[in-house]
C-alpha atoms as a PDB file:
ATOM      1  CA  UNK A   1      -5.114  30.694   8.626  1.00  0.00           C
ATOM      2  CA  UNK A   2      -1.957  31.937  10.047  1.00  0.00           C
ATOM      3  CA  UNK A   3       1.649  29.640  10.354  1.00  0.00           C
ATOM      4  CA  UNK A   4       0.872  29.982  14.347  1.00  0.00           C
ATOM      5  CA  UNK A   5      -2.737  28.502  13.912  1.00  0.00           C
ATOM      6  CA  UNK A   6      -1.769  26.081  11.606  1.00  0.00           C
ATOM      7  CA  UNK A   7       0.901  24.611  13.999  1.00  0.00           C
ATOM      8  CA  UNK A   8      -1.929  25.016  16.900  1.00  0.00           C
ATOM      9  CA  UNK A   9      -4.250  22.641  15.149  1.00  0.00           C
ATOM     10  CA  UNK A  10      -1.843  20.252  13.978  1.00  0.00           C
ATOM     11  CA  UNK A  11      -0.962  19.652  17.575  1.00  0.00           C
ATOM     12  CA  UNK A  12      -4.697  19.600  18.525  1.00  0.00           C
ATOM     13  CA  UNK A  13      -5.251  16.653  16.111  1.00  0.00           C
ATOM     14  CA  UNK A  14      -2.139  14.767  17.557  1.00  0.00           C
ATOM     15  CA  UNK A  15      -3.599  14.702  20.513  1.00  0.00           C
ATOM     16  CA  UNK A  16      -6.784  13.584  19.730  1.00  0.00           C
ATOM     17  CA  UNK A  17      -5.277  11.006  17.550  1.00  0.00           C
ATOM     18  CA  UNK A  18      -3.026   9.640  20.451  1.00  0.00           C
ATOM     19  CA  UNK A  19      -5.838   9.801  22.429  1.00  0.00           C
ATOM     20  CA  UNK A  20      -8.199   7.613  20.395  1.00  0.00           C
ATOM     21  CA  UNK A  21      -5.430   4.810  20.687  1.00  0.00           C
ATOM     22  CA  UNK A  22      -5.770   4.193  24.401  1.00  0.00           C
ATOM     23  CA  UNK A  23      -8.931   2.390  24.446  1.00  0.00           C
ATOM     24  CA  UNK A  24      -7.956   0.459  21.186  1.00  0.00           C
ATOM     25  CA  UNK A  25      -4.392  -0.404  22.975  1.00  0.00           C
ATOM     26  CA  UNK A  26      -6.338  -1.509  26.631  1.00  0.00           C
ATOM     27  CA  UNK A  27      -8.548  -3.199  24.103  1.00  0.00           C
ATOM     28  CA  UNK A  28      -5.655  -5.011  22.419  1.00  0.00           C
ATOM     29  CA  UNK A  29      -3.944  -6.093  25.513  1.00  0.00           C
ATOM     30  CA  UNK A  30      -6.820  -7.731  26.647  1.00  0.00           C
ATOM     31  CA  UNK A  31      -6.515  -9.629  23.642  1.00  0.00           C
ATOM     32  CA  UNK A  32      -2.692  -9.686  23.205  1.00  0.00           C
ATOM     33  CA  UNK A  33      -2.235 -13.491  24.355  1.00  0.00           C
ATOM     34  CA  UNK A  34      -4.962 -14.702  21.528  1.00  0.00           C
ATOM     35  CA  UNK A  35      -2.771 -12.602  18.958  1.00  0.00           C
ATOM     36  CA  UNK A  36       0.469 -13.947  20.122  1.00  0.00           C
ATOM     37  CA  UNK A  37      -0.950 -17.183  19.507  1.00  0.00           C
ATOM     38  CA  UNK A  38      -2.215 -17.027  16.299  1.00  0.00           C
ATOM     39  CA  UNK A  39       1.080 -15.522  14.609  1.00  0.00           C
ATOM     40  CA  UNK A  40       2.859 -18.298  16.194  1.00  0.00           C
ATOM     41  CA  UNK A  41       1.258 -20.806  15.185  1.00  0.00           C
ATOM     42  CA  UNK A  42       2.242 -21.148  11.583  1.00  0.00           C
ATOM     43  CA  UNK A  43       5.726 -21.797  13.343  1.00  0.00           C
ATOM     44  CA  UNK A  44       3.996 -24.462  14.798  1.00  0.00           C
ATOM     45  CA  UNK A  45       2.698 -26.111  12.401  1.00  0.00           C
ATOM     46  CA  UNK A  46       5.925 -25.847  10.795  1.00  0.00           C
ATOM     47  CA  UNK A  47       7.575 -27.816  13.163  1.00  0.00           C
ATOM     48  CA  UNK A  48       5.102 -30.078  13.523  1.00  0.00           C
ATOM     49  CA  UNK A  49       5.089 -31.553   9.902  1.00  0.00           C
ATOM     50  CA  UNK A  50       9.078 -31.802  10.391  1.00  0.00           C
ATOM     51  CA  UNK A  51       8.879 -33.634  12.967  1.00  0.00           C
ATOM     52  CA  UNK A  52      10.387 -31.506  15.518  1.00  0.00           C
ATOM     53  CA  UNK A  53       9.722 -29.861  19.075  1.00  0.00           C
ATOM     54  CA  UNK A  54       6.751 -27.303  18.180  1.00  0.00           C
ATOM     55  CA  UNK A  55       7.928 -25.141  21.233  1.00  0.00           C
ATOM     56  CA  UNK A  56       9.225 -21.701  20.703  1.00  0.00           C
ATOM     57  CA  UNK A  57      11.313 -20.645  23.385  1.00  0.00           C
ATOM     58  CA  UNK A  58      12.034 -17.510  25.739  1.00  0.00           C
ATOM     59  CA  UNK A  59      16.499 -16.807  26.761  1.00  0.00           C
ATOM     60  CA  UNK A  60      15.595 -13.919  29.247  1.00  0.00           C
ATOM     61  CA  UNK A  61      12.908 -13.157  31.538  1.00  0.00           C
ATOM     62  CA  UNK A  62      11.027  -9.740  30.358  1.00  0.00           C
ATOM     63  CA  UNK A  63      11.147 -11.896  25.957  1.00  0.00           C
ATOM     64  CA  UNK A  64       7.690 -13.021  26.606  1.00  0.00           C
ATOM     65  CA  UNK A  65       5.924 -10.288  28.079  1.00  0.00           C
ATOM     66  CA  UNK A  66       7.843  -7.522  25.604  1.00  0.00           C
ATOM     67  CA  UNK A  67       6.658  -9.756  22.992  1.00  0.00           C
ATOM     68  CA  UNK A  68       2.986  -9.521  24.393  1.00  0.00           C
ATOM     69  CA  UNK A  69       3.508  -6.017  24.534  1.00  0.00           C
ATOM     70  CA  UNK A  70       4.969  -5.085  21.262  1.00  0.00           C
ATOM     71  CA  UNK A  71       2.338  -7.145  19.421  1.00  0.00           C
ATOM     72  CA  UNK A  72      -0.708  -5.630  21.496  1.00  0.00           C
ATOM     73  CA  UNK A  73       0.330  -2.196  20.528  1.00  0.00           C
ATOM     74  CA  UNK A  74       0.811  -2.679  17.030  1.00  0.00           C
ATOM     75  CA  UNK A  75      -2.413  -4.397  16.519  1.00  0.00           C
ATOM     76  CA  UNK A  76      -3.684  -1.037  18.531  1.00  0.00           C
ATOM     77  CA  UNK A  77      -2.026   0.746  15.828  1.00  0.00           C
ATOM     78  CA  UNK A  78      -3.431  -1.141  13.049  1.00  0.00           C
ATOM     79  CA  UNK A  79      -6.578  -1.339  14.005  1.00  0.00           C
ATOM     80  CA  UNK A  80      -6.691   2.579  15.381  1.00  0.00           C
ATOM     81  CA  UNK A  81      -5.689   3.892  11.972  1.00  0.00           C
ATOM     82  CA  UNK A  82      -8.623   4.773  10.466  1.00  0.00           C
ATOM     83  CA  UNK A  83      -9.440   6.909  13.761  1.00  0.00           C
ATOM     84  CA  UNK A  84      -5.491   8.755  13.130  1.00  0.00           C
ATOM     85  CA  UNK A  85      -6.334   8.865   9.189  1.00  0.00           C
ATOM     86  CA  UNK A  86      -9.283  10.720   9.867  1.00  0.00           C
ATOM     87  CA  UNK A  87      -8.029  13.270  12.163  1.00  0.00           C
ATOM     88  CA  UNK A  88      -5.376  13.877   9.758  1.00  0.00           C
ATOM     89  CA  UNK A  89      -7.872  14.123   7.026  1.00  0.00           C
ATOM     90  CA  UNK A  90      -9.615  17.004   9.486  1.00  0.00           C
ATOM     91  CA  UNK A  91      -6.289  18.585   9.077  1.00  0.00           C
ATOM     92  CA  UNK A  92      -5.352  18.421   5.308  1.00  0.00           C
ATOM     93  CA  UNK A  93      -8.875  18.322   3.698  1.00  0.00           C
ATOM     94  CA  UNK A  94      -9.534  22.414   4.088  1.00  0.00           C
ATOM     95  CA  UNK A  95      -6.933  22.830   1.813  1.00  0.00           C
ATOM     96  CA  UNK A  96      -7.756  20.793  -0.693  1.00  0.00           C
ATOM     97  CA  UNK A  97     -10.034  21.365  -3.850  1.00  0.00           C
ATOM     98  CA  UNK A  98     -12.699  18.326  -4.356  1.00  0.00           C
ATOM     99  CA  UNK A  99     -10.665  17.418  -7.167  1.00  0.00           C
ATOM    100  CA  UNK A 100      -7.965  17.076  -5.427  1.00  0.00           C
ATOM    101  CA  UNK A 101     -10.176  15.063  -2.815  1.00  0.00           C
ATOM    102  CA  UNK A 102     -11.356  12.353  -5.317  1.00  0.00           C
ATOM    103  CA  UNK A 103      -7.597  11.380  -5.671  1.00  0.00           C
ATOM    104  CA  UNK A 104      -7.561  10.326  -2.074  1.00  0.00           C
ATOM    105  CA  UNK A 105     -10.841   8.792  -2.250  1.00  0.00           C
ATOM    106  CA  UNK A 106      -9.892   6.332  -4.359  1.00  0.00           C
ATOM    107  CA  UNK A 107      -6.305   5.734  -3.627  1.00  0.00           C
ATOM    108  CA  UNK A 108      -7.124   4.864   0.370  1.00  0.00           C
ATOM    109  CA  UNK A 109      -9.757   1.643  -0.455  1.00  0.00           C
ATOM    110  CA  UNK A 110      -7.302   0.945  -2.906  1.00  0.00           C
ATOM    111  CA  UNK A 111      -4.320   0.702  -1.164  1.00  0.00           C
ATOM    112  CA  UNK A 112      -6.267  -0.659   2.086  1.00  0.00           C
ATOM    113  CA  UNK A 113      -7.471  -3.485   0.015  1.00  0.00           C
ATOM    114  CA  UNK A 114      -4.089  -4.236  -1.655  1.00  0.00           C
ATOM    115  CA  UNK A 115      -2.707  -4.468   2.211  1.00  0.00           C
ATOM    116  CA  UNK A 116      -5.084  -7.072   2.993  1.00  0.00           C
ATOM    117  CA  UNK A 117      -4.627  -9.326   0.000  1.00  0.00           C
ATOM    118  CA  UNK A 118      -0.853  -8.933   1.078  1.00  0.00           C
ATOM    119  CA  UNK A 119      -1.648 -10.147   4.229  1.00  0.00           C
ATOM    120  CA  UNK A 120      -3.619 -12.440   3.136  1.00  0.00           C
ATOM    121  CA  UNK A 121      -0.825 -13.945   0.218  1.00  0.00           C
ATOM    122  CA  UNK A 122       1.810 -14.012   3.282  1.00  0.00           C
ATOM    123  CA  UNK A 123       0.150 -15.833   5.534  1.00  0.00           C
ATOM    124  CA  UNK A 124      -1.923 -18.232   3.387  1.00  0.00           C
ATOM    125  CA  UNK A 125       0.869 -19.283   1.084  1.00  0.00           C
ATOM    126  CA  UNK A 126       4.273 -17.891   1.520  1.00  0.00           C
ATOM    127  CA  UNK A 127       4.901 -17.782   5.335  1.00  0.00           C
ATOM    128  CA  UNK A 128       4.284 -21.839   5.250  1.00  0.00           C
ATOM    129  CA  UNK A 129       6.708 -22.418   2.679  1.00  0.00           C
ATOM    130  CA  UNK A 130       9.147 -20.126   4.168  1.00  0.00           C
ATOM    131  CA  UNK A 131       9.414 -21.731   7.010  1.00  0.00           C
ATOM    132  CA  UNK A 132       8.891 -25.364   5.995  1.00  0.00           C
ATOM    133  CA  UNK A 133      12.234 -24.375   4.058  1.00  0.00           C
ATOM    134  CA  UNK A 134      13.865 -23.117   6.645  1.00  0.00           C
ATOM    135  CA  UNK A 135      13.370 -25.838   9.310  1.00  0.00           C
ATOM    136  CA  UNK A 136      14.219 -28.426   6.726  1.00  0.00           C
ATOM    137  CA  UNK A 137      17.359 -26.804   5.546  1.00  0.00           C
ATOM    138  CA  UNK A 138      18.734 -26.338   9.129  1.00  0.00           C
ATOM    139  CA  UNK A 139      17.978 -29.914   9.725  1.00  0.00           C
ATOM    140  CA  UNK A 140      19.750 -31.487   7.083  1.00  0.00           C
ATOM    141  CA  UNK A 141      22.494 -29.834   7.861  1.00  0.00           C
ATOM    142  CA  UNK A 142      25.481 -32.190   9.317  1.00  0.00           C
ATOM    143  CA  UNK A 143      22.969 -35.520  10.012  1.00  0.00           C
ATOM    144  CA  UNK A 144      24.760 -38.051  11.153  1.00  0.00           C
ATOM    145  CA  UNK A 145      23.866 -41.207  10.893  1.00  0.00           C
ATOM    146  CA  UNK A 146      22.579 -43.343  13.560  1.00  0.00           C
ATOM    147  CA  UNK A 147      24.512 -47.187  13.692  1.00  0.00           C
ATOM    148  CA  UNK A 148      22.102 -49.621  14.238  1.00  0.00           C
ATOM    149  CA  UNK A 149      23.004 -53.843  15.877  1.00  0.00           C
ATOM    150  CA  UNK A 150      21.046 -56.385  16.999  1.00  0.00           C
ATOM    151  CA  UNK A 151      20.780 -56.164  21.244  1.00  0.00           C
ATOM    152  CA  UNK A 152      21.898 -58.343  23.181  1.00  0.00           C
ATOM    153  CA  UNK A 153      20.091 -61.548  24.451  1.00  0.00           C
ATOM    154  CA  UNK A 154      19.458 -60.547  28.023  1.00  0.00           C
ATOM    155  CA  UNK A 155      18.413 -56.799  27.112  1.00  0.00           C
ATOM    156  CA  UNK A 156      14.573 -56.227  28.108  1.00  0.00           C
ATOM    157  CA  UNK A 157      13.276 -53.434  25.630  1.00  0.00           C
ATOM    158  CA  UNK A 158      10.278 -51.738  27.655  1.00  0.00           C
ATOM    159  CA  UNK A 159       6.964 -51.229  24.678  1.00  0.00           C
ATOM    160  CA  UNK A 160       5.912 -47.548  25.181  1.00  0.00           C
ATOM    161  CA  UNK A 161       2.172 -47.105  24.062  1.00  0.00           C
ATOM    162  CA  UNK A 162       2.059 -44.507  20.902  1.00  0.00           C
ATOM    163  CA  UNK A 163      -1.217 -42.781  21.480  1.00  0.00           C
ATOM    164  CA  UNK A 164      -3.060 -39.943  19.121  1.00  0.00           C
ATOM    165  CA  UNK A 165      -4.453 -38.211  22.466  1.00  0.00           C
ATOM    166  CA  UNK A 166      -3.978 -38.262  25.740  1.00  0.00           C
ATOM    167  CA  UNK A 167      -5.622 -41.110  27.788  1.00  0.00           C
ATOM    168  CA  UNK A 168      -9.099 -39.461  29.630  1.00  0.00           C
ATOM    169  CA  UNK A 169      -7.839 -40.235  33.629  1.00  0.00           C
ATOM    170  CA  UNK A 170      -3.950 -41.849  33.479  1.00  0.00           C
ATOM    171  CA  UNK A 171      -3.544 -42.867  36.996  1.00  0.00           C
ATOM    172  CA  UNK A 172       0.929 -42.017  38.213  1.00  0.00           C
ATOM    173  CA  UNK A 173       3.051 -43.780  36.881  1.00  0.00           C
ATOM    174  CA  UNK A 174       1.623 -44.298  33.373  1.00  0.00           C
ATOM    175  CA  UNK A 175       3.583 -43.106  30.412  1.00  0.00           C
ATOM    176  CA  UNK A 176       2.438 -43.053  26.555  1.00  0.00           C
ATOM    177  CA  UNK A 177       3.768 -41.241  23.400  1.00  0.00           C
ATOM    178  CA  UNK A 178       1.745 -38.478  22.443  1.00  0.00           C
ATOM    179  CA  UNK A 179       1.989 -38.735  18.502  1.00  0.00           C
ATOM    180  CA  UNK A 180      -0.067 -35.446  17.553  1.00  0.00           C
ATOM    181  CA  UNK A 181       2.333 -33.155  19.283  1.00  0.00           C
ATOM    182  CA  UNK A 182       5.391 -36.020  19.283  1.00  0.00           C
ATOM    183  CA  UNK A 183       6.281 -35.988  23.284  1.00  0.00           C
ATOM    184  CA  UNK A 184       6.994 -38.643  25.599  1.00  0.00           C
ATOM    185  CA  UNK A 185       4.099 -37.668  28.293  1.00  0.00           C
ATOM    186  CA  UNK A 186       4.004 -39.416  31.743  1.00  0.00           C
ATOM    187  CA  UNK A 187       1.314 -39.059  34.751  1.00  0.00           C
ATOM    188  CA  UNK A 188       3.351 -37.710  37.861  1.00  0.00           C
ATOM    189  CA  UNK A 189       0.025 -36.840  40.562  1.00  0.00           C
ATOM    190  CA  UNK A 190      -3.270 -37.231  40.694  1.00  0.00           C
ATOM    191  CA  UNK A 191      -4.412 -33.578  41.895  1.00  0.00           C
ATOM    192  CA  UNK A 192      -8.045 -31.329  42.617  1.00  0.00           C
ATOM    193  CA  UNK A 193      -7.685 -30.388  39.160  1.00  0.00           C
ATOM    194  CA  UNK A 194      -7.343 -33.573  37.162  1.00  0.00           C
ATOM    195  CA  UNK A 195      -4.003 -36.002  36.315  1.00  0.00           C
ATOM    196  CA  UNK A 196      -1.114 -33.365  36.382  1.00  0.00           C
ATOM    197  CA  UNK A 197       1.308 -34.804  33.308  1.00  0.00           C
ATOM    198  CA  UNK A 198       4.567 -33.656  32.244  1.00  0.00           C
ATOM    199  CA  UNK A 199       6.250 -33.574  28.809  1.00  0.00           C
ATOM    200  CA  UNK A 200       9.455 -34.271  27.016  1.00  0.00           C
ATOM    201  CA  UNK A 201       9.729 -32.962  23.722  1.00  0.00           C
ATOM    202  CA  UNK A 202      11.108 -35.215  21.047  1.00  0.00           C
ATOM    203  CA  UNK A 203      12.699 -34.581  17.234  1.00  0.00           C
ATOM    204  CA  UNK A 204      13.940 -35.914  14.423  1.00  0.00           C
ATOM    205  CA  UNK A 205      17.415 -36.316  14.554  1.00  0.00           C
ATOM    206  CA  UNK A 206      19.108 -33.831  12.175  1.00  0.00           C
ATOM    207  CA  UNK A 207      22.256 -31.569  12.310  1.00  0.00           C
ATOM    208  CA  UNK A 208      20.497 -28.084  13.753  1.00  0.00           C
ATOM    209  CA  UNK A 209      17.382 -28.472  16.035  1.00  0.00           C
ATOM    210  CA  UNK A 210      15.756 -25.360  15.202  1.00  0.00           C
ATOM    211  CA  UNK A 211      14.698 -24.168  18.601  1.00  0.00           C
ATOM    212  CA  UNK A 212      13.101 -20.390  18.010  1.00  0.00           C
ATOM    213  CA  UNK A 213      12.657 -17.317  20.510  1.00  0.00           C
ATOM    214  CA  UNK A 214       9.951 -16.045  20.481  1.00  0.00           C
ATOM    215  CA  UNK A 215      10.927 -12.215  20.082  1.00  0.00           C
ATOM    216  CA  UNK A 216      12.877 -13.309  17.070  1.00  0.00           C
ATOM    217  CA  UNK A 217      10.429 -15.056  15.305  1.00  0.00           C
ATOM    218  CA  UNK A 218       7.692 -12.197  15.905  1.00  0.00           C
ATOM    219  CA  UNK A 219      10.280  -9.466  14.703  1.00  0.00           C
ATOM    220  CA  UNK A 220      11.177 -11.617  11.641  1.00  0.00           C
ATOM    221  CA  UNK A 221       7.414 -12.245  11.040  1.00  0.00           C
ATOM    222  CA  UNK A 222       6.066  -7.986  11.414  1.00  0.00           C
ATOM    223  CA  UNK A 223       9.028  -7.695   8.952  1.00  0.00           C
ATOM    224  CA  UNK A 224       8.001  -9.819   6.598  1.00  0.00           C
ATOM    225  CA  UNK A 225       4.725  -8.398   7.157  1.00  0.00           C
ATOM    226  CA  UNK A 226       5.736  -5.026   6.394  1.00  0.00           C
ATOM    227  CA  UNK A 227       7.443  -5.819   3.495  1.00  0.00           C
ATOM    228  CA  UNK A 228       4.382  -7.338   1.944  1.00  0.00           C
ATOM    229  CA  UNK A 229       2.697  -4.600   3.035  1.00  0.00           C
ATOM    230  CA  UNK A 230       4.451  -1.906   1.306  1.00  0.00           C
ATOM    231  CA  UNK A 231       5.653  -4.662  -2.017  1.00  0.00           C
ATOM    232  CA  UNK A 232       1.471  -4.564  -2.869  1.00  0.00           C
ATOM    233  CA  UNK A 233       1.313  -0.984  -3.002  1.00  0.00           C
ATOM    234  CA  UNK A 234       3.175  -1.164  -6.565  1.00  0.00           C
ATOM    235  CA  UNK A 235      -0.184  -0.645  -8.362  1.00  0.00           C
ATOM    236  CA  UNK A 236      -0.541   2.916  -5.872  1.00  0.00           C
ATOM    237  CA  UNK A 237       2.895   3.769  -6.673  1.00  0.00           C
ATOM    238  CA  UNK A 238       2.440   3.024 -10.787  1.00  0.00           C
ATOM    239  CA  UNK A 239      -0.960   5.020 -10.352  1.00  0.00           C
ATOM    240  CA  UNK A 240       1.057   8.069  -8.825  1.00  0.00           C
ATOM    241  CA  UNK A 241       3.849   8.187 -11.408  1.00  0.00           C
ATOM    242  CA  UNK A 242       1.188   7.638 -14.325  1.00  0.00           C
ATOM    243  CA  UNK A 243      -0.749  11.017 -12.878  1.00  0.00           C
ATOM    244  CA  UNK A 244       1.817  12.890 -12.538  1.00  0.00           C
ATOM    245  CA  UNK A 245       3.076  11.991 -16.366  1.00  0.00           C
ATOM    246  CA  UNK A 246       6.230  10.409 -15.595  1.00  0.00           C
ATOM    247  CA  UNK A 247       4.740   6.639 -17.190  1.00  0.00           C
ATOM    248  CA  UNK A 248       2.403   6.105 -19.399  1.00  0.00           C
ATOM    249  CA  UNK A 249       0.326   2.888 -20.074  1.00  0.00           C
ATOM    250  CA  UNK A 250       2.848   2.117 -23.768  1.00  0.00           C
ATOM    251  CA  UNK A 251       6.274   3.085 -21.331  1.00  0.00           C
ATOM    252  CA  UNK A 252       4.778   0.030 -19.320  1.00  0.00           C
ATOM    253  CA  UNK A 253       4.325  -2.643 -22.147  1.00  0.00           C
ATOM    254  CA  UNK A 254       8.233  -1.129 -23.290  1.00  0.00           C
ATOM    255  CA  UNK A 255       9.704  -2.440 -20.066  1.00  0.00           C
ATOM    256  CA  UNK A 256       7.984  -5.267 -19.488  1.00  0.00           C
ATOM    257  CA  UNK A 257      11.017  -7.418 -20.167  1.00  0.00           C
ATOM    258  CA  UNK A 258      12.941  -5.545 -17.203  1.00  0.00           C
ATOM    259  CA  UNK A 259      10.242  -5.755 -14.524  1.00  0.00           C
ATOM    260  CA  UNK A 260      10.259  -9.545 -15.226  1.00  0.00           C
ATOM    261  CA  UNK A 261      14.093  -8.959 -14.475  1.00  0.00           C
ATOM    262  CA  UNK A 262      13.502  -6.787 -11.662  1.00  0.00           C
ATOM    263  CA  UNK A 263      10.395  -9.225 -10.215  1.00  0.00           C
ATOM    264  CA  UNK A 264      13.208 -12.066 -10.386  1.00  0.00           C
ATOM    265  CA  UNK A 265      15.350 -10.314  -8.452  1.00  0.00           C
ATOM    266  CA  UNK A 266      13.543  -8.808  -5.684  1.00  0.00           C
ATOM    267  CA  UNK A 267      11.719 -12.521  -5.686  1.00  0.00           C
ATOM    268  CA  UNK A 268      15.235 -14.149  -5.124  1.00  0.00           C
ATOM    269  CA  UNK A 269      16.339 -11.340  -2.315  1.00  0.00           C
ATOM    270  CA  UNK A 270      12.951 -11.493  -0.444  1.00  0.00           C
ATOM    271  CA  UNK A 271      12.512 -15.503  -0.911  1.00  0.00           C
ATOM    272  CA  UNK A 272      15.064 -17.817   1.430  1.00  0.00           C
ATOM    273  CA  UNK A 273      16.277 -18.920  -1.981  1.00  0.00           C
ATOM    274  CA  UNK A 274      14.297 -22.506  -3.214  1.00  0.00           C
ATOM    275  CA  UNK A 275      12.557 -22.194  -7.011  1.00  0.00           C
ATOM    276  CA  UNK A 276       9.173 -22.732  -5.666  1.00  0.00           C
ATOM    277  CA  UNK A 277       9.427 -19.699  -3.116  1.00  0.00           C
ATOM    278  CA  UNK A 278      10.584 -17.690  -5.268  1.00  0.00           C
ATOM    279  CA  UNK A 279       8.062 -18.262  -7.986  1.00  0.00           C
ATOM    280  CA  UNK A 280       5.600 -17.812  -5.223  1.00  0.00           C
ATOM    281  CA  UNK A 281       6.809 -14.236  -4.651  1.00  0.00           C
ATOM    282  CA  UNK A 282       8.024 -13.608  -8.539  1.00  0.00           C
ATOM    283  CA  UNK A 283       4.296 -14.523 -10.040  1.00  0.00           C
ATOM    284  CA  UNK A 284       2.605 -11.850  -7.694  1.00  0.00           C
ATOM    285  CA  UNK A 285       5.258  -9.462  -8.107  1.00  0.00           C
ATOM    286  CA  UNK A 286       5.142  -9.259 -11.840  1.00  0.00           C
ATOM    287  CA  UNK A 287       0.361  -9.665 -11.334  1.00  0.00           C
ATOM    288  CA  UNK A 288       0.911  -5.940  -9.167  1.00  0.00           C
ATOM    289  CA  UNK A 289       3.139  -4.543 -11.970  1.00  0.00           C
ATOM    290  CA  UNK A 290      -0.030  -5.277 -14.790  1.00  0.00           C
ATOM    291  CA  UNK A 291      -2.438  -4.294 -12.227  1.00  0.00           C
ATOM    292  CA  UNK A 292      -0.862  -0.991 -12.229  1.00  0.00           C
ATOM    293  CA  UNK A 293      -0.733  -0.669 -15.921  1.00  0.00           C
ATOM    294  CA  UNK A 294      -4.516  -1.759 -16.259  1.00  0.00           C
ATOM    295  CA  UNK A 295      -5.698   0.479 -13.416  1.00  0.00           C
ATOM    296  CA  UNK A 296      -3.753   3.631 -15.375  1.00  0.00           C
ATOM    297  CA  UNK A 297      -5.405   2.880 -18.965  1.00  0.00           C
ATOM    298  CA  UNK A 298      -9.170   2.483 -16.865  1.00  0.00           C
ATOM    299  CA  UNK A 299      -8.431   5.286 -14.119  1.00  0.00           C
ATOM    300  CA  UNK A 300      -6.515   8.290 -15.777  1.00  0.00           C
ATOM    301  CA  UNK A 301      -5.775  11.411 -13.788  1.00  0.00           C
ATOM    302  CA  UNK A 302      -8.223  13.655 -15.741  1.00  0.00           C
ATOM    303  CA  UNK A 303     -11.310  10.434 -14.977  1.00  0.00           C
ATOM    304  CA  UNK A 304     -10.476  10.146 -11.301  1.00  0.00           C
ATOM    305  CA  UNK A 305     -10.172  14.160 -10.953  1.00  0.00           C
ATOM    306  CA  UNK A 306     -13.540  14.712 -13.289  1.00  0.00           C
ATOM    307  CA  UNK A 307     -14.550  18.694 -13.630  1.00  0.00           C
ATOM    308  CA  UNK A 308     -11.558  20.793 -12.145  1.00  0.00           C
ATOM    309  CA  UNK A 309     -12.996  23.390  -9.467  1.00  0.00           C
ATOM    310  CA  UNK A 310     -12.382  27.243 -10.946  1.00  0.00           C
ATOM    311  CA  UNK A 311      -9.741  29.190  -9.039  1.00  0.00           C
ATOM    312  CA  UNK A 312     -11.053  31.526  -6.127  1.00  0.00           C
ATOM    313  CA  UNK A 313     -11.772  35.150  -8.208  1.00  0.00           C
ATOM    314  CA  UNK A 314      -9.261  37.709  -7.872  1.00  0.00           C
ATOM    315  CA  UNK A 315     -10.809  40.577  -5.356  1.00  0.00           C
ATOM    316  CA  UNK A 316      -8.897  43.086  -7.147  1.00  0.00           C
ATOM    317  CA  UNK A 317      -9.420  41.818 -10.462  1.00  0.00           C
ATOM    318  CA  UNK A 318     -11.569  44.753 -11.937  1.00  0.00           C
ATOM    319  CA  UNK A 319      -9.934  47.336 -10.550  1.00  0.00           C
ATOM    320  CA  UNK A 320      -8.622  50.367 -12.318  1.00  0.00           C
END
């Protein structure tokens, strides 16, 4: 096919690939609030179990919505790959022997499988311990201590109810302490739609009340997401250096003792710094790098490629 054709289809299958993401992205949108929700809510739950105000917070009026908006079209993203893979599959896979072909067939579920168990490692066990760091060391940073004395004889101290729930029908006027999400709740009007009750949020006293933005969080969140993302690809990556003879399964077991080092380190830059988080990260870290090294003893190039095709024949071989 000529340069000119080339370039035509390659544009052709851009299209159809941005194309295929509209729907998805509508799609997402629809869904964007329920998505927002669930990846803050391990900041939540956070700040919960500390014992502070479990509200993240917006500065300026558009942080919200962008937020909304930049999570919806990721997801769209995510979840229209397969649909972009494939039309850039349609582009790539006429030029490509069936040899070459099985290489891709088993790198993709590979790698998409190693993504998800990423995912899965972030959310499930680092992400809480992250952040139940994080709040904890901000808080305990310049406490001051609270004086206490005995009150004086003629001071009436009011008895606020602590309650696990709110009551069913509070009539105005009523006030309780809502333990389960720690604010002082009081009935103000009795409307169509049920006791209308407003909030204070209370804390713990510490030095730094960690009050988070929403857009902040998120971005610090997709980061750490990518980063996971792309850290358990290291068996993909040892795969591709072992086919292409630059390691070997015995160059491996010879530098074990510096990926421990290297493991350590990238464990102590990507961790917020406590042992436990960082063994966390380091004991995965160094699991990918012997994953790698059993998948190239099992999976060689010359297994995963099996019988090479033959070259096209020469049309002028012959010839005299």
């Amino acid at each position: 096919m000529p340069l000119g054709d080339h370039l035509e289809e390659l544009r052709s299958r851009i299209i159809w690939a941005l194309l295929g993401l509209v729907p998805i992205a509508l799609v997402a949108m629809g869904f964007g609030k329920y998505l927002l929700a669930f990846l803050v809510e391990p900041a939540r739950v956070a700040l919960e179990e500390a014992g502070q105000d479990a509200t993240l917070i917006q500065t300026n009026p558009l942080e919200a919505f962008g937020t909304y908006m930049k999570v919806s079209l990721i997801a769209a993203v995510i979840v229209g790959s397969p649909w972009m893979f494939y039309q850039f599959w349609r582009f790539v896979a006429p030029g490509l022997y069936k040899h070459e072909k099985r290489f891709v067939y088993f790198l993709l579920p590979l790698s998409t499988l190693l993504t998800g168990l990423g995912l899965v490692f972030l959310f499930r066990v680092i992400l809480p311990v992250i952040l139940s760091f994080l709040i904890n060391f901000g808080t305990m940073i310049g406490e001051r201590p609270i004086a206490t004395a005995p009150p004086a004889a003629d001071v009436a101290m009011p008895a606020i109810p602590l309650l696990k729930a709110d009551p069913t029908a509070p009539v105005p006027g009523q006030m309780w302490f809502n333990t389960a999400v720690m604010e002082l709740r009081v009935c103000v009007a009795e409307t169509k739609d049920g006791p209308e009750v407003r909030s204070i949020p209370m804390h713990r006293g510490s030095g730094i009340i960690p009050q988070y933005r929403v857009s902040e969080y998120v971005s610090l969140l997709l980061t750490l997401t990518l980063a996971f993302g792309a850290a358990f690809q290291a068996p993909v990556v040892v795969l591709l250096l072992g086919w292409v003879g630059l390691v070997t399964p015995a160059t491996l077991n010879r530098f074990r003792r510096h990926a421990i080092l290297v493991c350590a380190i990238l464990a102590a830059i990507l961790m917020p710094g406590d042992p436990l988080s960082m063994m966390l990260m380091w004991l995965p870290l160094m699991g990918l790098y012997e994953l790698g090294g059993i998948l190239l003893r099992f999976f060689p190039a010359s297994r995963v490629a099996g019988k090479r095709d033959e070259p096209p024949d020469d049309p002028t071989e012959g010839e005299g």
